[in-house]
N, C-alpha and C. Protein backbone atom coordinates (compact mmCIF):
# COMPACT_ATOMS: atom_id res chain seq x y z
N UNK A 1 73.95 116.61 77.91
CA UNK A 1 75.24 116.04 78.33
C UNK A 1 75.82 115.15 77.24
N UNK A 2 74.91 114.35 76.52
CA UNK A 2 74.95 113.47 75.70
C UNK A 2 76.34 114.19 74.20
N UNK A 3 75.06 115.25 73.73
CA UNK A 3 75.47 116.11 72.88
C UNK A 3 76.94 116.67 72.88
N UNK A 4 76.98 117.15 74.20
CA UNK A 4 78.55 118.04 74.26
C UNK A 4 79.77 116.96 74.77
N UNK A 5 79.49 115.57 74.89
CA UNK A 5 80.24 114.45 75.19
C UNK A 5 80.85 114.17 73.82
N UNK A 6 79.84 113.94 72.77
CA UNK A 6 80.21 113.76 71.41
C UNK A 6 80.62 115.10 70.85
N UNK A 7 80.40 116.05 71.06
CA UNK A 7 80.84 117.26 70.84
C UNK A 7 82.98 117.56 70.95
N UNK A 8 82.98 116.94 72.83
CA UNK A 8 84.45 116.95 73.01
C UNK A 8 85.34 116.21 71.61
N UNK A 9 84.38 115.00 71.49
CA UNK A 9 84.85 113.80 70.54
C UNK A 9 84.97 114.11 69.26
N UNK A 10 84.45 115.25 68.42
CA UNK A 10 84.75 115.46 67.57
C UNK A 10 85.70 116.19 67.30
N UNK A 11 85.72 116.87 68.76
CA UNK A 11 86.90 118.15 68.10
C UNK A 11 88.22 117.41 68.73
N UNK A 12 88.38 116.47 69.31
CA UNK A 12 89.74 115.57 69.47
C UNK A 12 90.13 114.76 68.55
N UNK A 13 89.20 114.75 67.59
CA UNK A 13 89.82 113.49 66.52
C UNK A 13 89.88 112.60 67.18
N UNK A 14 88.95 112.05 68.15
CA UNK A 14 88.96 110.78 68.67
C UNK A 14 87.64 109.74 68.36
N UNK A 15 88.29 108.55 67.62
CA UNK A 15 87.42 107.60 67.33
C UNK A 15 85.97 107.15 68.64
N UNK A 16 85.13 107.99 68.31
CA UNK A 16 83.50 107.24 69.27
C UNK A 16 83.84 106.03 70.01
N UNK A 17 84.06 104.70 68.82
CA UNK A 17 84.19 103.18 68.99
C UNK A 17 85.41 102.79 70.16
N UNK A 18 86.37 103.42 69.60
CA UNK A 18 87.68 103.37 70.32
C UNK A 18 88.48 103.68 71.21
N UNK A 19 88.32 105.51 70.87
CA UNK A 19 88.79 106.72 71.76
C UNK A 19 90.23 106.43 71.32
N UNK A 20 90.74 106.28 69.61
CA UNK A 20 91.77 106.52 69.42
C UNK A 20 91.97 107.46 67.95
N UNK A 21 92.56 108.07 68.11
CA UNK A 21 92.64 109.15 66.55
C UNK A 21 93.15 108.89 65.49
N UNK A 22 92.22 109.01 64.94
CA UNK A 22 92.13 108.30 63.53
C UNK A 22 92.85 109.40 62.55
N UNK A 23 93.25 110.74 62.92
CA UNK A 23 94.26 111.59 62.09
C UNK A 23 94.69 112.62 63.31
N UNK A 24 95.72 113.23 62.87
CA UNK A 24 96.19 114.15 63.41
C UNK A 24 95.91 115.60 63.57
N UNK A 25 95.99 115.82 65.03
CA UNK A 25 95.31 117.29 65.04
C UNK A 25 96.28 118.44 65.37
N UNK A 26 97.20 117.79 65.06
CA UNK A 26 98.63 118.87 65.78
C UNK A 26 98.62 120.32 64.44
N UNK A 27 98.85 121.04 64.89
CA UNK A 27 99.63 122.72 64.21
C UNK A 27 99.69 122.17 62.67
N UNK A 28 100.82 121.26 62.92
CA UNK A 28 101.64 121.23 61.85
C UNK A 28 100.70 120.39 60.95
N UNK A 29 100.36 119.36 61.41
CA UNK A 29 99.32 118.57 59.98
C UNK A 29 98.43 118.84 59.37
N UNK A 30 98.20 120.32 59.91
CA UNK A 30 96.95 121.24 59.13
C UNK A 30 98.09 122.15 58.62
N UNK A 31 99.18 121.96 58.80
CA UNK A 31 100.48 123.25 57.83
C UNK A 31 100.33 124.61 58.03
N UNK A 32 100.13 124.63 59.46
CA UNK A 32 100.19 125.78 60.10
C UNK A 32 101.50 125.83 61.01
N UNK A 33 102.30 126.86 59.93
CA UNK A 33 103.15 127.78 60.98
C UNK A 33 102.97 128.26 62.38
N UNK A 34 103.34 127.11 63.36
CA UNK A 34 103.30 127.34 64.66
C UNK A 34 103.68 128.42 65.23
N UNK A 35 104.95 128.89 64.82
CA UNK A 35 105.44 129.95 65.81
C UNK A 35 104.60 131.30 65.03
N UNK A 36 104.69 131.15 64.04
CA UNK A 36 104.05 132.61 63.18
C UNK A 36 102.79 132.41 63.46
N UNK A 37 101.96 131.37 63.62
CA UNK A 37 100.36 131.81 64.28
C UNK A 37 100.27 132.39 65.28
N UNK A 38 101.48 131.96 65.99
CA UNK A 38 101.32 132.66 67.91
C UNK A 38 102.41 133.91 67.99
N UNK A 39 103.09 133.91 66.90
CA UNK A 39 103.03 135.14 67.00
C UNK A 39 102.28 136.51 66.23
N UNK A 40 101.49 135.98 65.79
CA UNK A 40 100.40 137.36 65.42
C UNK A 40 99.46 137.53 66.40
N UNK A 41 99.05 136.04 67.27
CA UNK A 41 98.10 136.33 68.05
C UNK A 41 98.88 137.13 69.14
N UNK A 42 100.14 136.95 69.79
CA UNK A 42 100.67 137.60 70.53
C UNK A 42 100.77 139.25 70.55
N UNK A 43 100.93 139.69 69.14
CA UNK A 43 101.29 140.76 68.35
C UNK A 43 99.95 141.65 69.28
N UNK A 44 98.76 140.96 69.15
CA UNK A 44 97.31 141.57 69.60
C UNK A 44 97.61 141.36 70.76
N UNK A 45 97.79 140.28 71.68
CA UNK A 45 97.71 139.85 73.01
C UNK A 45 98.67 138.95 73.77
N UNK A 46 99.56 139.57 74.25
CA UNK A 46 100.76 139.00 74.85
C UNK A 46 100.24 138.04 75.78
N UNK A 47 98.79 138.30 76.64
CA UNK A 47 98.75 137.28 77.39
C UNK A 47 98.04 136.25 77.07
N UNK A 48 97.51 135.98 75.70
CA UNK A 48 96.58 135.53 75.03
C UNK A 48 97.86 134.20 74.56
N UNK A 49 98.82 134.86 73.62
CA UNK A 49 99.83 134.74 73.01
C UNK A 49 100.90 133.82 73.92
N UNK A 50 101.00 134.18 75.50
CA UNK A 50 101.99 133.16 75.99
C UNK A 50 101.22 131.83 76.60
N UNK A 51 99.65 131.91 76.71
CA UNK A 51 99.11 130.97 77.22
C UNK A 51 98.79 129.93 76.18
N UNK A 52 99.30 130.06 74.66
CA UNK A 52 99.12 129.20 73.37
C UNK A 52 100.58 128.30 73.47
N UNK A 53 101.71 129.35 73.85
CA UNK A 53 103.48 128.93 73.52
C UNK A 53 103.51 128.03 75.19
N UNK A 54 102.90 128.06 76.35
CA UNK A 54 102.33 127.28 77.16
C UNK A 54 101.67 125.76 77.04
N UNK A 55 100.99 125.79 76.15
CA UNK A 55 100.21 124.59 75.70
C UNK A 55 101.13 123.88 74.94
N UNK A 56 102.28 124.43 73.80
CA UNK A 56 102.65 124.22 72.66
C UNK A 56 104.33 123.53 73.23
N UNK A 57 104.63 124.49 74.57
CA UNK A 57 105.90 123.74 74.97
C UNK A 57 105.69 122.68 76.07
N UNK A 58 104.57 122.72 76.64
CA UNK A 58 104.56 121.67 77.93
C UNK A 58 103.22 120.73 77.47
N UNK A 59 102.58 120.52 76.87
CA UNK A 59 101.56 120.56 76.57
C UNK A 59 100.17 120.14 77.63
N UNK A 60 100.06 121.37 77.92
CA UNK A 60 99.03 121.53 79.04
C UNK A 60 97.80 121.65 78.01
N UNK A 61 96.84 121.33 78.75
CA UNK A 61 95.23 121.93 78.71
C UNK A 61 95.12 123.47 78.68
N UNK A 62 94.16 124.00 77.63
CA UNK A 62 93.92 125.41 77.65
C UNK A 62 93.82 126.20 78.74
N UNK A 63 93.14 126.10 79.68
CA UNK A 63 92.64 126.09 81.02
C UNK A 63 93.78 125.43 81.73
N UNK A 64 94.54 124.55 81.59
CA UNK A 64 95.81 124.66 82.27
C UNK A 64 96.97 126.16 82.23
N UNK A 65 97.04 126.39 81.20
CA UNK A 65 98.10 127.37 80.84
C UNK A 65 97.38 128.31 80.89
N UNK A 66 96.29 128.97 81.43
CA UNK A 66 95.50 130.14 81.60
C UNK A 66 95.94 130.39 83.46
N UNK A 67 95.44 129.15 83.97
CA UNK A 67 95.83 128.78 85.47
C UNK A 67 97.02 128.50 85.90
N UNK A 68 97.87 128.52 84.99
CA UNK A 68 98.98 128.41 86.02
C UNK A 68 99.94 129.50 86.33
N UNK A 69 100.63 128.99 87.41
CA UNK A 69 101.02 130.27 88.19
C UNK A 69 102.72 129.89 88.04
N UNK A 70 103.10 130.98 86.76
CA UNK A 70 104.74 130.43 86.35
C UNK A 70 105.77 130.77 87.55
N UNK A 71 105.52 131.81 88.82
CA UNK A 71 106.47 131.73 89.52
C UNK A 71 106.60 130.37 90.64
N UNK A 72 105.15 130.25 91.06
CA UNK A 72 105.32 128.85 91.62
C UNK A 72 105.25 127.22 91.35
N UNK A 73 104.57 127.45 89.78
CA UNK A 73 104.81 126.52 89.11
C UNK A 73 106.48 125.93 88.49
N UNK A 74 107.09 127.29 88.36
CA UNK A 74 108.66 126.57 88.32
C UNK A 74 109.81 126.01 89.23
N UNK A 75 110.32 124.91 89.21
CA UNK A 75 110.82 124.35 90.43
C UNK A 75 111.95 123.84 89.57
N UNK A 76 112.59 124.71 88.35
CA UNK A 76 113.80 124.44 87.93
C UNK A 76 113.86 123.75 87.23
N UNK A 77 113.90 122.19 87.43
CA UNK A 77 114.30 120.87 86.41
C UNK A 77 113.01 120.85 86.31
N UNK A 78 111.91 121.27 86.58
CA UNK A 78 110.50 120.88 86.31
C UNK A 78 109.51 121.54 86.35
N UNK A 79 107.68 121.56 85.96
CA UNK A 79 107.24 122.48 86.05
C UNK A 79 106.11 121.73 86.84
N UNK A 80 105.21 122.07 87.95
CA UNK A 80 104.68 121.99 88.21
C UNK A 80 102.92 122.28 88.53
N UNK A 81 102.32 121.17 87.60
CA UNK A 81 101.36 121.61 87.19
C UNK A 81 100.15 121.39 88.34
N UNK A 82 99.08 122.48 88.83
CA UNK A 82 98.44 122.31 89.90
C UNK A 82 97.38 122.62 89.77
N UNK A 83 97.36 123.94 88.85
CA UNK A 83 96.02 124.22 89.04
C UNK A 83 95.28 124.61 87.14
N UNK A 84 93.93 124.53 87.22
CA UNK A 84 92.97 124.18 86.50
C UNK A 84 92.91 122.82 85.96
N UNK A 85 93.84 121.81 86.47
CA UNK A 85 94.01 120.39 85.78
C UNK A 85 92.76 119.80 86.32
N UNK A 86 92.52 118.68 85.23
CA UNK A 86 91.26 118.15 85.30
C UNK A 86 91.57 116.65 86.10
N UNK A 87 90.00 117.50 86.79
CA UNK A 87 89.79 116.32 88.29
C UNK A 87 90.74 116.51 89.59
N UNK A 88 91.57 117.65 89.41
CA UNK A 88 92.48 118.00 90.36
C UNK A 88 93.74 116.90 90.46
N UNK A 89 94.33 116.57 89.24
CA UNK A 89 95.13 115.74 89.35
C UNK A 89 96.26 116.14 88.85
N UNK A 90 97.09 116.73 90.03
CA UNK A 90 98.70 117.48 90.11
C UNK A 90 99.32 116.38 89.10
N UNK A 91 100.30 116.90 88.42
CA UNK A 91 101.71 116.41 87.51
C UNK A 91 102.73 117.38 87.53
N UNK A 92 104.07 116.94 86.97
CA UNK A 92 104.90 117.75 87.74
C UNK A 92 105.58 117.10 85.66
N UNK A 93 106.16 118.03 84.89
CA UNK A 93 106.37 117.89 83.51
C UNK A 93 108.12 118.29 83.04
N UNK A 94 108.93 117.76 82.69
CA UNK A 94 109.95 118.09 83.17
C UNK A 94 110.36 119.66 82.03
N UNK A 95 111.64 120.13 82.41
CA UNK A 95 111.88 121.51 81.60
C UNK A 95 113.11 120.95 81.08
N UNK A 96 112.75 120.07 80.16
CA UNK A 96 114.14 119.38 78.93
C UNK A 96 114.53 120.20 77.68
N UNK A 97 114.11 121.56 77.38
CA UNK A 97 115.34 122.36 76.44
C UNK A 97 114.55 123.48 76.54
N UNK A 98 115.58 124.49 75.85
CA UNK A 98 115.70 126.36 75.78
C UNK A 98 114.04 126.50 75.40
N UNK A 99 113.39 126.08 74.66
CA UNK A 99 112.22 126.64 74.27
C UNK A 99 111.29 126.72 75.41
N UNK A 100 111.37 125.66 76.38
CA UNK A 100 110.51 125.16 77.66
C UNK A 100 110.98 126.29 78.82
N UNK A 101 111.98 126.57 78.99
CA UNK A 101 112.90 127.18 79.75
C UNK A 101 112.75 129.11 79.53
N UNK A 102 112.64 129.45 77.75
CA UNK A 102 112.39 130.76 77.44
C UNK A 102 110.43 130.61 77.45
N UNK A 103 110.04 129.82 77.54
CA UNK A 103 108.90 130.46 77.38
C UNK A 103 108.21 130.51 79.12
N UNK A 104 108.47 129.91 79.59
CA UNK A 104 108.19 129.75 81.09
C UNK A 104 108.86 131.20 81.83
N UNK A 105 110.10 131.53 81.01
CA UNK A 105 110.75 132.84 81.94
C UNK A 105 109.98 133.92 81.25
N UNK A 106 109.57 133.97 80.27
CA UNK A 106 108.78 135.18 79.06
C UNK A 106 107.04 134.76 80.39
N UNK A 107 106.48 133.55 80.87
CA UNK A 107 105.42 133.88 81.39
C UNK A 107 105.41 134.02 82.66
N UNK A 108 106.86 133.96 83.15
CA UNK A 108 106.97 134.72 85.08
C UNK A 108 107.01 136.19 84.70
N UNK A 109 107.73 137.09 83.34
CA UNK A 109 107.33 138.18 83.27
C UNK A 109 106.30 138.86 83.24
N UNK A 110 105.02 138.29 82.55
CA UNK A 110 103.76 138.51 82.85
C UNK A 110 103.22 138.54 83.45
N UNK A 111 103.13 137.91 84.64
CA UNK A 111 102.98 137.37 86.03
C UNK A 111 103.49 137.91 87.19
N UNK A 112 102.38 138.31 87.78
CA UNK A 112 102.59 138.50 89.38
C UNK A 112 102.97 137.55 90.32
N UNK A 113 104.06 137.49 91.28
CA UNK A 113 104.53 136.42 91.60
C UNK A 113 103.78 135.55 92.30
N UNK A 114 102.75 135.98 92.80
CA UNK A 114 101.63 134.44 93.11
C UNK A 114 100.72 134.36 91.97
N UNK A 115 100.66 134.93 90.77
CA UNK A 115 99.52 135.02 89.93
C UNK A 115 100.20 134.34 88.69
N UNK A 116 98.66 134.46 88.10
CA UNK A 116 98.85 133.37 86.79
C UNK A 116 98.97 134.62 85.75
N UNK A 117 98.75 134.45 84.42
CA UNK A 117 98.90 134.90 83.24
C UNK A 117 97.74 135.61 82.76
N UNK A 118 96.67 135.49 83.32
CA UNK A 118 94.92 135.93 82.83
C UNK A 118 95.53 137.55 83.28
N UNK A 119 94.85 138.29 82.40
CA UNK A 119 94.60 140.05 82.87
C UNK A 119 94.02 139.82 84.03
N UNK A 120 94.96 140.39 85.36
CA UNK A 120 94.56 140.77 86.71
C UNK A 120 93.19 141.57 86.64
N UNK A 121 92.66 141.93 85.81
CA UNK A 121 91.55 143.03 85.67
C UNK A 121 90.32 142.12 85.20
N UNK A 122 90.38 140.69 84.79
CA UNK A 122 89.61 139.93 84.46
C UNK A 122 89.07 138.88 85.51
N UNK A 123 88.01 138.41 85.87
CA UNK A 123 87.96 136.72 86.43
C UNK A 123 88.39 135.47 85.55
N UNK A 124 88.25 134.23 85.59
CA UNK A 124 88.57 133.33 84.75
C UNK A 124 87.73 133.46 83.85
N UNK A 125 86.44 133.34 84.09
CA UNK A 125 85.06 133.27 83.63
C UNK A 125 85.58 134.54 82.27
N UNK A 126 85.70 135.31 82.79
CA UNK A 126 85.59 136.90 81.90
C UNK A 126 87.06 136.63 80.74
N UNK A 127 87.54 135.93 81.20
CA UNK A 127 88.86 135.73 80.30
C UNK A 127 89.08 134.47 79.86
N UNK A 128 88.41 133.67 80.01
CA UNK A 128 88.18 132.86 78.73
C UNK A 128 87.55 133.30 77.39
N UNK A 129 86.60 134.04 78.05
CA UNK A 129 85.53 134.37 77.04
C UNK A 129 86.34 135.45 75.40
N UNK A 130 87.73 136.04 76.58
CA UNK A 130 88.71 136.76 75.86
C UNK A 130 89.36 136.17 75.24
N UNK A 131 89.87 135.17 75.41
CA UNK A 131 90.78 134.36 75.15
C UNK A 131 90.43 133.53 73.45
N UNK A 132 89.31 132.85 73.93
CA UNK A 132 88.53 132.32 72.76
C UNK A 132 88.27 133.46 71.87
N UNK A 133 87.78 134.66 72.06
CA UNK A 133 87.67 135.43 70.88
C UNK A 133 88.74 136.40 70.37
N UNK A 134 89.58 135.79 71.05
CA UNK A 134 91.08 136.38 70.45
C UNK A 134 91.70 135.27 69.45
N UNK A 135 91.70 133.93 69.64
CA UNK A 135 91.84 133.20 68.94
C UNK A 135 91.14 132.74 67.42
N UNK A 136 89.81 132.74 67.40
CA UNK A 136 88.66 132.64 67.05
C UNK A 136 89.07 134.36 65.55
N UNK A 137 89.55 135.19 65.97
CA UNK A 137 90.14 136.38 65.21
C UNK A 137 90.96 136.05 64.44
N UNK A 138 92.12 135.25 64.87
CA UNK A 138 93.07 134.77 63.94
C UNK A 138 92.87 133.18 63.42
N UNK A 139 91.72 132.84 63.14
CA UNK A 139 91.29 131.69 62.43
C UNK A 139 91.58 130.24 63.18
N UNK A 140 91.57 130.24 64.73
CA UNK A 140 91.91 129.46 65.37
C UNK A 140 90.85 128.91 65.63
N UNK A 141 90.35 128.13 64.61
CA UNK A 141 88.63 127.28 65.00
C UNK A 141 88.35 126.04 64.49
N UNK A 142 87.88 124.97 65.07
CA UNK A 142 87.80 124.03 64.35
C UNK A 142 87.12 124.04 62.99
N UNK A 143 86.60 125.28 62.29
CA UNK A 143 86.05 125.25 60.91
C UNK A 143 87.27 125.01 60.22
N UNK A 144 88.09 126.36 60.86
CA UNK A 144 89.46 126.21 60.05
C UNK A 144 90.54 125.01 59.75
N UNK A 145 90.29 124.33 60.87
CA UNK A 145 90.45 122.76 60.87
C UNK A 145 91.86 122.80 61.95
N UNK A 146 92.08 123.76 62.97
CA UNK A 146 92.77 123.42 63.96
C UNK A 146 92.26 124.36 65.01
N UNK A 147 92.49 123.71 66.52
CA UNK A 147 92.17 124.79 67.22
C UNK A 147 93.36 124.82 68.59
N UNK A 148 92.97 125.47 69.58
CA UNK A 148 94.14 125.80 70.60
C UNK A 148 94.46 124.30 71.33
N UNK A 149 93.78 123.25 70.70
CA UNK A 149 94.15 122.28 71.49
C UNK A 149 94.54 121.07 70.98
N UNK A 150 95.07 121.49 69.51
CA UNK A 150 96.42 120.95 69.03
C UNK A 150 96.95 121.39 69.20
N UNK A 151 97.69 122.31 70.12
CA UNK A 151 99.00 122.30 70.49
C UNK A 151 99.41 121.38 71.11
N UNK A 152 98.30 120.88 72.34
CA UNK A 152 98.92 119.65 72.73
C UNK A 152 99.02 118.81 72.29
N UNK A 153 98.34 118.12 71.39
CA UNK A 153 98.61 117.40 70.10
C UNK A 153 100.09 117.25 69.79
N UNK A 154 100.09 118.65 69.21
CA UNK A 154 101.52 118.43 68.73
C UNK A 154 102.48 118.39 69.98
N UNK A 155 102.89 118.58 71.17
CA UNK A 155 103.89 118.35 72.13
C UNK A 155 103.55 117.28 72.60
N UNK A 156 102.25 116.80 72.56
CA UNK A 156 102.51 114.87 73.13
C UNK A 156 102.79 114.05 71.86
N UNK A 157 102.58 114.59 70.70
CA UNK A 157 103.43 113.57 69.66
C UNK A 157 104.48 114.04 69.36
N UNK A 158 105.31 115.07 69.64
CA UNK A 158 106.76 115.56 70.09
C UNK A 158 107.66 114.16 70.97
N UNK A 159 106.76 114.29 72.43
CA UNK A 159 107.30 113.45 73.15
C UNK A 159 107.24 111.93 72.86
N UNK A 160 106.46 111.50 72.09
CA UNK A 160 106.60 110.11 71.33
C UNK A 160 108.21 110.15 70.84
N UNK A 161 108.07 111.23 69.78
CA UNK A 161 109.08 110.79 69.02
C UNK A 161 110.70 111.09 70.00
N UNK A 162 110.37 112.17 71.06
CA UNK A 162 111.73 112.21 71.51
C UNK A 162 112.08 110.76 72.37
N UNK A 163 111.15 110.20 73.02
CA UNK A 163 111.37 108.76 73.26
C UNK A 163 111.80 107.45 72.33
N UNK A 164 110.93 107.88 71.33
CA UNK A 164 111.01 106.37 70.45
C UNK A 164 112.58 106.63 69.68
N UNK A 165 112.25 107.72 69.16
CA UNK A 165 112.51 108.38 67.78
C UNK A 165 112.09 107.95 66.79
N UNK A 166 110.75 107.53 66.48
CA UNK A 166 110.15 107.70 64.97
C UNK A 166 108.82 108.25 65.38
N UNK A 167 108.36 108.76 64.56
CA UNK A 167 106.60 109.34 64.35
C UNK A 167 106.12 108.71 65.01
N UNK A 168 104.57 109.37 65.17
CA UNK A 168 103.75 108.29 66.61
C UNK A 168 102.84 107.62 65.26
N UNK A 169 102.21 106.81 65.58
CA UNK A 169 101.40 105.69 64.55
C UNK A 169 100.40 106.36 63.59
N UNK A 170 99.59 107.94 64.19
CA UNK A 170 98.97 108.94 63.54
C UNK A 170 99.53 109.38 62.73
N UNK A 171 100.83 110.04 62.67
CA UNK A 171 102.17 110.71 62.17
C UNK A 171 102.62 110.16 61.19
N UNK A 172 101.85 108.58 60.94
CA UNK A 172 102.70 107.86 59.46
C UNK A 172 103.85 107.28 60.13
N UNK A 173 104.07 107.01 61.22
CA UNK A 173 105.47 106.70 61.96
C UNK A 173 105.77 105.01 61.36
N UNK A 174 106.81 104.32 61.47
CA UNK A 174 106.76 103.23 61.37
C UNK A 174 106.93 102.23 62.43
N UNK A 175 106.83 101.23 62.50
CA UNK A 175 106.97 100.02 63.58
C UNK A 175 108.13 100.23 64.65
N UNK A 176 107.41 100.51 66.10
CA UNK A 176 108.44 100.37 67.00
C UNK A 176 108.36 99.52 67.73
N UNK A 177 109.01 98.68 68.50
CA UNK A 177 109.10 97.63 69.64
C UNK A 177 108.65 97.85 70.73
N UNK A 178 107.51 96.72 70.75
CA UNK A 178 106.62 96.92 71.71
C UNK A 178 107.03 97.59 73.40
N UNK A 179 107.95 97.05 73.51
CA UNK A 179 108.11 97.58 75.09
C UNK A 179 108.75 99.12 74.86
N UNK A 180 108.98 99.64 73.91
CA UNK A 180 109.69 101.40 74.27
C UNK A 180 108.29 101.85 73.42
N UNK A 181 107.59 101.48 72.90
CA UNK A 181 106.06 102.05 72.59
C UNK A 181 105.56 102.00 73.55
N UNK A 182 105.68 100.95 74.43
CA UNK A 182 104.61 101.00 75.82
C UNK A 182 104.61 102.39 76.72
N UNK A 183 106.33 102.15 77.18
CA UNK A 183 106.98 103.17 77.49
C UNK A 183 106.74 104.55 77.36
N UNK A 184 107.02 104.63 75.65
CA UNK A 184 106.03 105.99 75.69
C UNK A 184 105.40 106.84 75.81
N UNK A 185 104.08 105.69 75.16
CA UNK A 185 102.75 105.58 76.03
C UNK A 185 102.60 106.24 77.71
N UNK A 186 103.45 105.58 77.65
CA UNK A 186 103.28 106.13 79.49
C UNK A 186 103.76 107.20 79.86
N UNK A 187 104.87 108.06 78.76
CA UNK A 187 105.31 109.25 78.96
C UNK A 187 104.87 109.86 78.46
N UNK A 188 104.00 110.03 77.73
CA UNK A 188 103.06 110.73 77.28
C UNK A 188 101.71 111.16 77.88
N UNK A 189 101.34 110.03 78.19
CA UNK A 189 100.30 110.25 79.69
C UNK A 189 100.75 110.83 80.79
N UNK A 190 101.76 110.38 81.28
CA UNK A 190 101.97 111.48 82.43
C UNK A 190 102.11 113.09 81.60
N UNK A 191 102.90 113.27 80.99
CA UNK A 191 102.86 114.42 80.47
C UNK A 191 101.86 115.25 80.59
N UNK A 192 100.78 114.51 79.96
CA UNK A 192 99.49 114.91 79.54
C UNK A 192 98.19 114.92 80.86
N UNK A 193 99.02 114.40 81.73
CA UNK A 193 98.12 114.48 83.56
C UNK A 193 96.90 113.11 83.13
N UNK A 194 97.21 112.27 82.48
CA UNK A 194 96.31 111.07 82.38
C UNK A 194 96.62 110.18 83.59
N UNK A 195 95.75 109.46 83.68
CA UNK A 195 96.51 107.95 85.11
C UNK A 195 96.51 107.02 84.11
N UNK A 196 96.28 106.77 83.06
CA UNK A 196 96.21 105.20 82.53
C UNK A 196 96.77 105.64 80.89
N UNK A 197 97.95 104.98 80.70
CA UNK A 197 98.66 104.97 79.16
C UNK A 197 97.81 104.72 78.14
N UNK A 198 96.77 104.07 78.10
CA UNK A 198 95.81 103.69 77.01
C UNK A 198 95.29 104.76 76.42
N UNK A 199 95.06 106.27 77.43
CA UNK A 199 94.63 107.33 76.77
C UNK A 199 95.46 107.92 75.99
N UNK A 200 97.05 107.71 75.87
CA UNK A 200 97.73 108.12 75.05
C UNK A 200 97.52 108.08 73.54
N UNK A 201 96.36 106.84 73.13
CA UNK A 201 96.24 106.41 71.73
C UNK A 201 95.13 107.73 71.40
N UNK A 202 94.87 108.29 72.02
CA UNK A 202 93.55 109.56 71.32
C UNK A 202 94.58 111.12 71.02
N UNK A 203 95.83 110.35 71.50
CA UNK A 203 96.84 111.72 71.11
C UNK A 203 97.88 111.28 69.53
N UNK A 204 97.89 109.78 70.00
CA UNK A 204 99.34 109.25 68.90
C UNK A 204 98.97 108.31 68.11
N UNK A 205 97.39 107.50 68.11
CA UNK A 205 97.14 106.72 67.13
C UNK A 205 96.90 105.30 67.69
N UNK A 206 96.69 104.16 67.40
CA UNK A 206 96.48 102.94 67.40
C UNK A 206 98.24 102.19 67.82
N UNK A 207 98.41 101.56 69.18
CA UNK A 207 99.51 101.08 69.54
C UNK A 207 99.44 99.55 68.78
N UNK A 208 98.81 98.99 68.17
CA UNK A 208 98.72 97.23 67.66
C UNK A 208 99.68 97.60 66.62
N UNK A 209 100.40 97.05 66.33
CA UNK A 209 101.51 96.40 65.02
C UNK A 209 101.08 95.40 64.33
């Protein structure tokens, strides 16, 4: 238990001492072409492929965007997140521009209208196992030095900056005022299905000025 605790911790870029990230794990700070990675993986696996542009526009958990179910998860101004979230703790993420909006209608096409995005011909179990070695093909590994879960990375330090508007503190950002950093903070956690803003610093960096 010990092992795969520090295990999570390494591959989050999250400080042991702290539980805050000491660099950035998003797409882009490893200078990876976001949309052109997901779309080659797509190229192989459309359903592989919309459950990455899932993570990358809402930023869900891997296992979030595998589980969710885009016809009943959409409720218009918002998306509603229910199932595979960890500890069973519903969030509801809002649908604020075209990219959030086309990729959510691109994964009700995939989708059976009570069903999620996994090959109907698979269990979860059986399609993870797909999933990861579809990724794992196109160099999506932490050797390579990013994996499917900087995407959320990069869409919760997205939402820093669409709040603050400067970089989050990881990002090289510069000094923002304490109360719309707090703020943030807190929109970022919900985002991210956290209960407490403090976990926001293992996504955006050290909040002290």
């Amino acid at each position: 238990m010990i092992q795969r605790y520090e295990k999570q911790i390494r591959e989050s870029g999250i400080s042991r001492r702290s539980m805050v990230a000491d660099n950035d794990r998003s797409w882009s700070a490893a200078g990876v072409d976001v949309q052109k990675k997901i779309g080659e993986v797509s190229a192989q696996d459309k359903r592989v492929g919309i459950q990455l542009e899932l993570q990358r526009a809402f930023g869900l958990r891997a296992r979030e965007s595998m589980q969710l179910r885009p016809h009943q998860a959409d409720k218009g101004h918002y998306l509603a997140v229910s199932h595979g979230t960890k500890g069973g703790r519903d969030r509801v993420v809002e649908i604020g521009n075209k990219y959030q909006r086309d990729v959510l209608d691109r994964a009700k096409a995939l989708a059976s209208k009570n069903g999620s995005t996994i090959d109907p011909k698979k269990n979860l179990s059986q399609w993870k196992n797909h999933y990861y070695r579809v990724i794992r093909s196109h160099g999506i590994t932490r050797d390579s030095g990013f994996t499917s879960h900087g995407l959320r990375h990069e869409r919760l330090n997205e939402v820093y900056k669409e709040v603050t508007g400067n970089l989050s503190p990881v990002q090289g950002g510069g000094k923002v005022d304490r109360e719309i950093d707090n703020f943030a903070r807190q929109e970022v956690a919900e985002v991210a299905g956290h209960s407490r803003s403090s976990i926001s610093s293992a996504y955006l960096g050290s909040g002290r000025r």
